[in-house]
N, C-alpha and C. Protein backbone atom coordinates (compact mmCIF):
# COMPACT_ATOMS: atom_id res chain seq x y z
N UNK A 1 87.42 74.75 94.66
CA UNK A 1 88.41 73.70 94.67
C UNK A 1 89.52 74.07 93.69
N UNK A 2 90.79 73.49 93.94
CA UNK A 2 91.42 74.41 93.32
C UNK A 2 92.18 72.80 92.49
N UNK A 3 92.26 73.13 91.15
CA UNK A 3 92.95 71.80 90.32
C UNK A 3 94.52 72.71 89.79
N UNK A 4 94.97 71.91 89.25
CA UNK A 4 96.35 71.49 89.20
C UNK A 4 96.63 71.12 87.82
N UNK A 5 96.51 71.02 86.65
CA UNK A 5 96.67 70.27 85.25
C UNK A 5 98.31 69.87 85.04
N UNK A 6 99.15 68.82 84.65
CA UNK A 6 100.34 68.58 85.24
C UNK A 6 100.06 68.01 83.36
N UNK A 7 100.96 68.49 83.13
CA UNK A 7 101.47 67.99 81.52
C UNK A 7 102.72 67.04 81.31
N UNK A 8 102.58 66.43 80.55
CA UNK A 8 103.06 64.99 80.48
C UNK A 8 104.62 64.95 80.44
N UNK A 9 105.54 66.15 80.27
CA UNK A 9 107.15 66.86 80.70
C UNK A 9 107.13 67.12 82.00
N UNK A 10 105.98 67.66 82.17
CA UNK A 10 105.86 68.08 83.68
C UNK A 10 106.48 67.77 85.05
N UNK A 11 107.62 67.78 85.77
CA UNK A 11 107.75 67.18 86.85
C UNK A 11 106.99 67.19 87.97
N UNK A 12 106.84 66.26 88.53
CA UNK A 12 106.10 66.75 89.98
C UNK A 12 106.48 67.98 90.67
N UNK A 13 107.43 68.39 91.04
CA UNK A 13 107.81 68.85 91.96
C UNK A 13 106.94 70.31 91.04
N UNK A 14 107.89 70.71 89.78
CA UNK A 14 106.65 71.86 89.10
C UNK A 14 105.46 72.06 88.82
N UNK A 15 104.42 70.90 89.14
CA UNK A 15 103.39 70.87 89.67
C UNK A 15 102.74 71.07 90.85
N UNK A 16 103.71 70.73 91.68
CA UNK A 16 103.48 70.86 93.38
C UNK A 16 103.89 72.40 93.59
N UNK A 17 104.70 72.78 92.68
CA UNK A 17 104.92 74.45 92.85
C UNK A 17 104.09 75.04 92.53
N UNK A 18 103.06 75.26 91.48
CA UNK A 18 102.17 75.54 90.90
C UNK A 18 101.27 75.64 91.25
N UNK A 19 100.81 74.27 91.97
CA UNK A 19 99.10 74.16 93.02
C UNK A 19 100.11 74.79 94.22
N UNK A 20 100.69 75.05 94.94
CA UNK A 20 101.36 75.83 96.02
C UNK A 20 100.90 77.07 96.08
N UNK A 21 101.22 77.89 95.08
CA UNK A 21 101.08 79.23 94.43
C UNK A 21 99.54 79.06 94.45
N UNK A 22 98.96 78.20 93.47
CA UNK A 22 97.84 78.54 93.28
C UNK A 22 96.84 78.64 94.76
N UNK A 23 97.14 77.85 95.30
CA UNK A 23 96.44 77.71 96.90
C UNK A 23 96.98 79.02 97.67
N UNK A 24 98.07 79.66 97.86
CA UNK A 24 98.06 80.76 98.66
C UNK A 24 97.48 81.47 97.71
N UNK A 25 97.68 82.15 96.22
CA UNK A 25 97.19 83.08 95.69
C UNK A 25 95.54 83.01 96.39
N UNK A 26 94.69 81.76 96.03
CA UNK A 26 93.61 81.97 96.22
C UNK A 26 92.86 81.92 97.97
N UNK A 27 93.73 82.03 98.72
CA UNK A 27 93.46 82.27 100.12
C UNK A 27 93.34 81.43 101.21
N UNK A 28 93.48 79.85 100.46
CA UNK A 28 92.66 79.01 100.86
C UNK A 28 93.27 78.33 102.34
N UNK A 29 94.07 78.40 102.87
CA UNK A 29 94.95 78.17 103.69
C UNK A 29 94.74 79.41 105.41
N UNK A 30 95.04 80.30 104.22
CA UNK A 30 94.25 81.46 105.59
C UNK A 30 93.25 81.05 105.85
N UNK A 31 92.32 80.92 105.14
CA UNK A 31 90.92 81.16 105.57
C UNK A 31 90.47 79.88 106.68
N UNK A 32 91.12 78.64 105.87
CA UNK A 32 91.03 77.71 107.27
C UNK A 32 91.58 77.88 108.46
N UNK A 33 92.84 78.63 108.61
CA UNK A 33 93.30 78.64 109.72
C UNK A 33 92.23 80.08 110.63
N UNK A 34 91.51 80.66 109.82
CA UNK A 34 91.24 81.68 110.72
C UNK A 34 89.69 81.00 111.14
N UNK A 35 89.27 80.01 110.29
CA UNK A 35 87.69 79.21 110.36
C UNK A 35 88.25 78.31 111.62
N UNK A 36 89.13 77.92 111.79
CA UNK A 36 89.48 76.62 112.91
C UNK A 36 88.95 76.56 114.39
N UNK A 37 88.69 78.27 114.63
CA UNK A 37 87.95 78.62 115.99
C UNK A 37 87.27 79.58 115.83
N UNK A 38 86.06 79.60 116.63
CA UNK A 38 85.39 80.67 116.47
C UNK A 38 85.45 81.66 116.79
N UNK A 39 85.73 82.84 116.73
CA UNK A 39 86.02 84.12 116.79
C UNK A 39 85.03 84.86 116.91
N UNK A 40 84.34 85.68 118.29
CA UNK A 40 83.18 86.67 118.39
C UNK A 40 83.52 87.57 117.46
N UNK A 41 82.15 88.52 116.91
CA UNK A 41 82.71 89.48 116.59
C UNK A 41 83.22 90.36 116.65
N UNK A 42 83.09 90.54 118.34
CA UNK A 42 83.52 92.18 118.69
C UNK A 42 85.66 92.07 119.07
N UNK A 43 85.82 90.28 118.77
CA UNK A 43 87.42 90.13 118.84
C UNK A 43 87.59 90.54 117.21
N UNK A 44 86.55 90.10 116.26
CA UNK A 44 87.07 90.18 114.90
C UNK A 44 86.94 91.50 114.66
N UNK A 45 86.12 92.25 114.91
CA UNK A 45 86.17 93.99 115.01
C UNK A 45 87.52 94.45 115.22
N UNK A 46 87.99 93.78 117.08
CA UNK A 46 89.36 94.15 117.08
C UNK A 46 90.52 94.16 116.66
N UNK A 47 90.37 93.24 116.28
CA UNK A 47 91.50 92.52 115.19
C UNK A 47 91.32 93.43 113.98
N UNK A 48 90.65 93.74 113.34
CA UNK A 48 90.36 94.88 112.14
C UNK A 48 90.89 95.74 112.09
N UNK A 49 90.59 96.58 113.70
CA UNK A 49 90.44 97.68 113.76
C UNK A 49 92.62 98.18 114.11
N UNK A 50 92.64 97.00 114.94
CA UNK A 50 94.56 97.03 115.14
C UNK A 50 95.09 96.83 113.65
N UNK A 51 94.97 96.19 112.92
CA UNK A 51 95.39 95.96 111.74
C UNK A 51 95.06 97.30 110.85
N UNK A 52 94.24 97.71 111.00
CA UNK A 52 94.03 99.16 110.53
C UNK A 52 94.63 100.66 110.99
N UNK A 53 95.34 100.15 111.70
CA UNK A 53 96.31 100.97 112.81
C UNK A 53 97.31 100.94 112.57
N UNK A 54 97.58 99.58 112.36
CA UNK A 54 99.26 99.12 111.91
C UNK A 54 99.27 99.67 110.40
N UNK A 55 98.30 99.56 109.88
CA UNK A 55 98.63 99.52 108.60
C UNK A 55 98.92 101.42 108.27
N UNK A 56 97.99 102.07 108.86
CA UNK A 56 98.20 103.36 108.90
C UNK A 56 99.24 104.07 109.68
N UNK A 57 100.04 103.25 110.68
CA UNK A 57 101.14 104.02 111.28
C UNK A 57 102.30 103.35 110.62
N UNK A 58 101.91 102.37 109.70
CA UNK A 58 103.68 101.95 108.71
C UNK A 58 103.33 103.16 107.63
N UNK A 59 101.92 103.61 107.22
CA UNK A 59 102.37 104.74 106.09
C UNK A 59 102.64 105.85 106.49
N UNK A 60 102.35 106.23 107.41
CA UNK A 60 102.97 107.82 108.58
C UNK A 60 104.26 107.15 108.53
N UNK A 61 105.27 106.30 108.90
CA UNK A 61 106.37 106.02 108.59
C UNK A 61 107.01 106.31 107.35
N UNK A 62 106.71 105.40 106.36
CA UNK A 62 107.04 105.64 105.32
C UNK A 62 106.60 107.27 104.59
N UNK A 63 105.95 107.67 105.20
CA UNK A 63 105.58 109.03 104.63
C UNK A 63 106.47 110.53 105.02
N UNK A 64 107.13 109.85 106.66
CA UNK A 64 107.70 110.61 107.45
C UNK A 64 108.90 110.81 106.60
N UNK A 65 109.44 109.42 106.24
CA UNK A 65 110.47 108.72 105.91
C UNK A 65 111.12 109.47 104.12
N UNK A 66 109.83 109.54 103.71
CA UNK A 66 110.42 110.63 102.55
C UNK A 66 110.33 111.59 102.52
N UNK A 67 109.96 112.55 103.63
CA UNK A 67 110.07 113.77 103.59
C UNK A 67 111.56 114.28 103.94
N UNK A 68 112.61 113.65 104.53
CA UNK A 68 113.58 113.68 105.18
C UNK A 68 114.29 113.99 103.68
């Protein structure tokens, strides 16, 4: 669970920025949206395995990219 401590200068709104941050830093938002349906594993495999693809053909890019 994620708290918030709001000090007595504090405005809301810099509190609401704060637990904002703190909630994406700690994941919590993804993780529901990816819990919302169930997902076999052999789609969550796929999903891995493309993302592991992407992620390795942006560094062949960028790798291409400074050799130039």
């Amino acid at each position: 669970m994620t708290e918030v401590f709001v000090g007595e200068t504090e405005s809301f709104e810099a509190a609401l920025k704060r637990f904002n941050k703190r909630v994406q830093a700690d994941g919590i938002l993804s993780e529901a949206r990816r819990a919302e349906y169930y997902e076999k594993p052999s789609v969550r495999r796929k999903k891995k395995e493309a993302a592991r693809l992407r992620k390795l053909r942006k560094a062949m890019r960028a790798q291409a990219k400074q050799r130039r």
